[in-house]
Protein backbone atom coordinates (compact mmCIF):
# COMPACT_ATOMS: atom_id res chain seq x y z
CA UNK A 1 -12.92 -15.97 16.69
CA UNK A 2 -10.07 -16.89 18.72
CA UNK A 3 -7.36 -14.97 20.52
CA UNK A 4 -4.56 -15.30 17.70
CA UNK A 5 -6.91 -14.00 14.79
CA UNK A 6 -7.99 -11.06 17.49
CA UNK A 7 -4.02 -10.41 17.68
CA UNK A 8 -3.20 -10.45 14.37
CA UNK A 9 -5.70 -8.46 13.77
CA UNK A 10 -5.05 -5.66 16.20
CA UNK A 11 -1.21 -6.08 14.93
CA UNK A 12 -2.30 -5.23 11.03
CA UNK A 13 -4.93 -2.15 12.71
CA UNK A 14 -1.46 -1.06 14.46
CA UNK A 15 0.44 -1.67 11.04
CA UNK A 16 -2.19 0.17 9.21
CA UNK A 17 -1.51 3.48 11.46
CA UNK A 18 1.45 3.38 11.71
CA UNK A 19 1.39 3.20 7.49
CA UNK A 20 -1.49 6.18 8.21
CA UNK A 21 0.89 8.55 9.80
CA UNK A 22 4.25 7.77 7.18
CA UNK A 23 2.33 9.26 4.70
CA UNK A 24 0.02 11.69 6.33
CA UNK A 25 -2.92 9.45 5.37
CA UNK A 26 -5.62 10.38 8.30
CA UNK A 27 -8.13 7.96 7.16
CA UNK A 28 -5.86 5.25 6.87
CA UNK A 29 -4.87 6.29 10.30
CA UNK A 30 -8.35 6.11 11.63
CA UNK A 31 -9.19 2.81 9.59
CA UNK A 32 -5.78 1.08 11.70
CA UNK A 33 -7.38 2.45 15.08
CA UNK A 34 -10.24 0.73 14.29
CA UNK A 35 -8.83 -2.65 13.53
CA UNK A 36 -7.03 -2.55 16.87
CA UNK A 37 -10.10 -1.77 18.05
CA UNK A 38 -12.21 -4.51 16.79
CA UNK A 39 -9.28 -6.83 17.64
CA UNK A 40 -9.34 -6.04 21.33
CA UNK A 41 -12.95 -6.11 21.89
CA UNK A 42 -12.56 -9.99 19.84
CA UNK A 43 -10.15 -10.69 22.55
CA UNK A 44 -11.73 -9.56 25.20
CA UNK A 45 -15.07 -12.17 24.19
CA UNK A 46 -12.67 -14.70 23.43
CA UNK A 47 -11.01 -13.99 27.02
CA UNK A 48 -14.59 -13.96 28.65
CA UNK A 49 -15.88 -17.28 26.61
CA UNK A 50 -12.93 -18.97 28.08
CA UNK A 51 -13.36 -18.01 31.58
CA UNK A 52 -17.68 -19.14 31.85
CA UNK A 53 -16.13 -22.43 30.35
CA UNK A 54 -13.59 -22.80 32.63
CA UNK A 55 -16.11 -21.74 35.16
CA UNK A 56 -17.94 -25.15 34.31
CA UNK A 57 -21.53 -23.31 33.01
């Protein structure tokens, strides 16, 4: 996955809670967290990938 789906989707998980808390929706809240989540650790691989290729290995 590359870095601008991981942001996008850690910008809907922050959407999401945000959304979670208007309403006083704790699941939805939780369910946004994780998103962000999920996006960050797809960045983070995405991040690393680049940096063994740019490494030359």
């Amino acid at each position: 996955m590359g870095k601008a789906k991981a942001k996008a989707k850690q910008a809907k998980g922050k959407m999401k809670e945000t959304a979670g808390k208007a309403v006083g929706d704790r699941e939805m809240q939780v369910e946004g967290r994780g998103e962000q989540m999920a996006g960050k650790a797809q960045e983070a691989a995405h991040d690393a990938g680049e940096r063994i290729r740019k490494s030359g290995r």
